[in-house]
Protein backbone atom coordinates (compact mmCIF):
# COMPACT_ATOMS: atom_id res chain seq x y z
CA UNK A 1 -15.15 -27.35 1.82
CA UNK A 2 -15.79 -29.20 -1.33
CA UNK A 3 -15.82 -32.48 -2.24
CA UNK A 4 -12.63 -32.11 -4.82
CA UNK A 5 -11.05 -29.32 -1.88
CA UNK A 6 -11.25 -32.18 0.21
CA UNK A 7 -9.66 -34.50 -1.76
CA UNK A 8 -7.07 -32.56 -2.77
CA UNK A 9 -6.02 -31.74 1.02
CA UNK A 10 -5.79 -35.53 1.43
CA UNK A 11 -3.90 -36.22 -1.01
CA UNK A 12 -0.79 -33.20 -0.51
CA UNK A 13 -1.39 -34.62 3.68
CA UNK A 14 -0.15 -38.15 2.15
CA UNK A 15 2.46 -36.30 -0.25
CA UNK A 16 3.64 -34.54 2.19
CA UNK A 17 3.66 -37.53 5.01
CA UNK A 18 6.11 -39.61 2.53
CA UNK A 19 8.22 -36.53 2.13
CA UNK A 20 7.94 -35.90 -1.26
CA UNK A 21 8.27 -32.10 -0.50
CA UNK A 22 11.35 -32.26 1.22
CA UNK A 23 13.58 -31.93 -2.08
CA UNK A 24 11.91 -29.12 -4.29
CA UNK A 25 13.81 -26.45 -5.57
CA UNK A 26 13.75 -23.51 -2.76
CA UNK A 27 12.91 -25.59 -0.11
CA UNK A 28 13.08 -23.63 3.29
CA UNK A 29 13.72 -20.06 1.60
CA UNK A 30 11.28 -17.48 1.71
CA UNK A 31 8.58 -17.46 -1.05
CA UNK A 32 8.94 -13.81 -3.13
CA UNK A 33 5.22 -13.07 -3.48
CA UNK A 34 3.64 -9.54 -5.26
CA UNK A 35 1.45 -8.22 -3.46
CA UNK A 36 -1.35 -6.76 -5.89
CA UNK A 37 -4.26 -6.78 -3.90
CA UNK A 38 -4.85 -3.82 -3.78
CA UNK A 39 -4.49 -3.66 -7.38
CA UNK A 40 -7.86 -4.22 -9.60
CA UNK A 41 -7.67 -7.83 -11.33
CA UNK A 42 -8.17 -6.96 -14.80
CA UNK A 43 -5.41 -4.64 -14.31
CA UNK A 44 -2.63 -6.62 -12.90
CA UNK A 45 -1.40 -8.08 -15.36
CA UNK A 46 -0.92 -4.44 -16.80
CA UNK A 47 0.77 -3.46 -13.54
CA UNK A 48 3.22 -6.55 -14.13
CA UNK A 49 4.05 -5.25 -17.58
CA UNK A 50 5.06 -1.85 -16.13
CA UNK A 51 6.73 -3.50 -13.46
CA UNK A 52 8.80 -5.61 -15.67
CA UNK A 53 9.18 -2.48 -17.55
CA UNK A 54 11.00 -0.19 -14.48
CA UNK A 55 7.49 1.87 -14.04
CA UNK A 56 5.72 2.19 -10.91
CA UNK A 57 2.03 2.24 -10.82
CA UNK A 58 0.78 5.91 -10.24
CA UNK A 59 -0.81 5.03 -6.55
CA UNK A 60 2.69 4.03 -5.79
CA UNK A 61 4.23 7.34 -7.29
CA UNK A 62 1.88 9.49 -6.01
CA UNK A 63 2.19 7.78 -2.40
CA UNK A 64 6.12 8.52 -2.53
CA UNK A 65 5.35 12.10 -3.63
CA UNK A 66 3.41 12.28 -0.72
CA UNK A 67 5.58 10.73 1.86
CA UNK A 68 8.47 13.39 0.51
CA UNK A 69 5.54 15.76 1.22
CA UNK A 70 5.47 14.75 4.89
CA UNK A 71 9.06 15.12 5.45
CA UNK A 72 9.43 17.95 3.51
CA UNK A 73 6.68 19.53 5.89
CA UNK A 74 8.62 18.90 8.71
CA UNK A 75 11.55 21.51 8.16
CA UNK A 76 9.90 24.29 6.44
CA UNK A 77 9.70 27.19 8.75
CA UNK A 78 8.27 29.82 6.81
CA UNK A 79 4.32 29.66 7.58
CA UNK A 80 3.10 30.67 3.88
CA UNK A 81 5.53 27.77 2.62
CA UNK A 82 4.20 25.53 4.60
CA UNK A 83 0.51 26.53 4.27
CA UNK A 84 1.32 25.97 0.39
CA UNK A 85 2.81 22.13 0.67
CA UNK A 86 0.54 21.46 3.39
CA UNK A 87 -2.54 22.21 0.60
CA UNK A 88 -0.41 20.43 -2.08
CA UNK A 89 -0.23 17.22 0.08
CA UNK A 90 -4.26 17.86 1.03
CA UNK A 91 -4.53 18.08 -2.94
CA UNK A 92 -2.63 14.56 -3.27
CA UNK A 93 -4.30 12.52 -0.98
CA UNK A 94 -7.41 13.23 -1.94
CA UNK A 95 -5.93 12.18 -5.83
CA UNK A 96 -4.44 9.07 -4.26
CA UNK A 97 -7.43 7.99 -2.06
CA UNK A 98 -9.88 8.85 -5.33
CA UNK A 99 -7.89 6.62 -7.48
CA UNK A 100 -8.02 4.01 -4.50
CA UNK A 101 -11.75 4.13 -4.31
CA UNK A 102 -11.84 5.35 -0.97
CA UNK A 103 -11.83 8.64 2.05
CA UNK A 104 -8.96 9.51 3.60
CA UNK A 105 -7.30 7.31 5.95
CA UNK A 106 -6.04 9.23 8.58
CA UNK A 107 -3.95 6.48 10.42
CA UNK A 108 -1.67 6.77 7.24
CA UNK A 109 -0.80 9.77 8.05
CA UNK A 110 -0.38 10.29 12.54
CA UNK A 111 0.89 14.25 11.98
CA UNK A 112 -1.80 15.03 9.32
CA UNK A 113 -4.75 13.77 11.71
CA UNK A 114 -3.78 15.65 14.71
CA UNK A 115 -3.63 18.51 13.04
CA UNK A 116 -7.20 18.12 11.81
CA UNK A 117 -8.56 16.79 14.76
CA UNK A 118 -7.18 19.89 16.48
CA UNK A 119 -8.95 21.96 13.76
CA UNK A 120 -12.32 20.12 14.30
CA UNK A 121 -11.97 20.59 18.51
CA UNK A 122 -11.54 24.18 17.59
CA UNK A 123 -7.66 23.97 19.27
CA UNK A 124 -4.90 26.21 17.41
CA UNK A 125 -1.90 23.86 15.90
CA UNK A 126 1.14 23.87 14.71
């Protein structure tokens, strides 16, 4: 730590020993924190805008679309529907995980990764 860290922990210890945080406004109720971290700094503030604004940011649409995806997968029957969503949802999370800066994340998605670690064993699925 340093030096002014430490001083500054001293001195909310002794604040808070004489109680002098036992009155504020919202005291016991949960704090209502964003999380942006996975948003870029110099765009947050952006992101807030929009926010305040009733847009979504388009990792967040683009995750939704893809979550409808994944049910939506789930009771189509017809094979040559289902080929076709299953390569739109490939399409999109590829897009999302670009935008994110990163591969695919499998865990995201349990039904997606068994069905392409079947592919990779060589095993037929469904």
């Amino acid at each position: 730590m340093f030096p002014l860290e430490i001083i500054a922990e001293e001195r909310i210890r002794e604040a808070m020993a004489r109680g002098e945080f036992a009155n504020l406004p919202g005291a016991g109720k949960p704090l209502h924190l964003e999380d942006d971290v996975m948003i870029p700094e110099d765009l947050r503030v952006a992101y807030k805008v929009l926010k305040n604004a009733g847009c979504i940011p388009p990792e967040l649409e683009l995750r939704k679309e893809i979550l409808t995806l994944r049910d939506l997968l789930r009771t189509i029957e017809d094979e040559d529907a289902k080929r076709d969503k299953i390569r739109e949802l490939n399409y999109k999370l590829l897009k999302l995980n670009l935008m994110r800066g990163r591969t695919v994340n499998l865990d995201e998605f349990p039904e997606y990764k068994e069905r392409i670690l079947g592919k990779m064993a060589g095993r037929k699925t469904g």
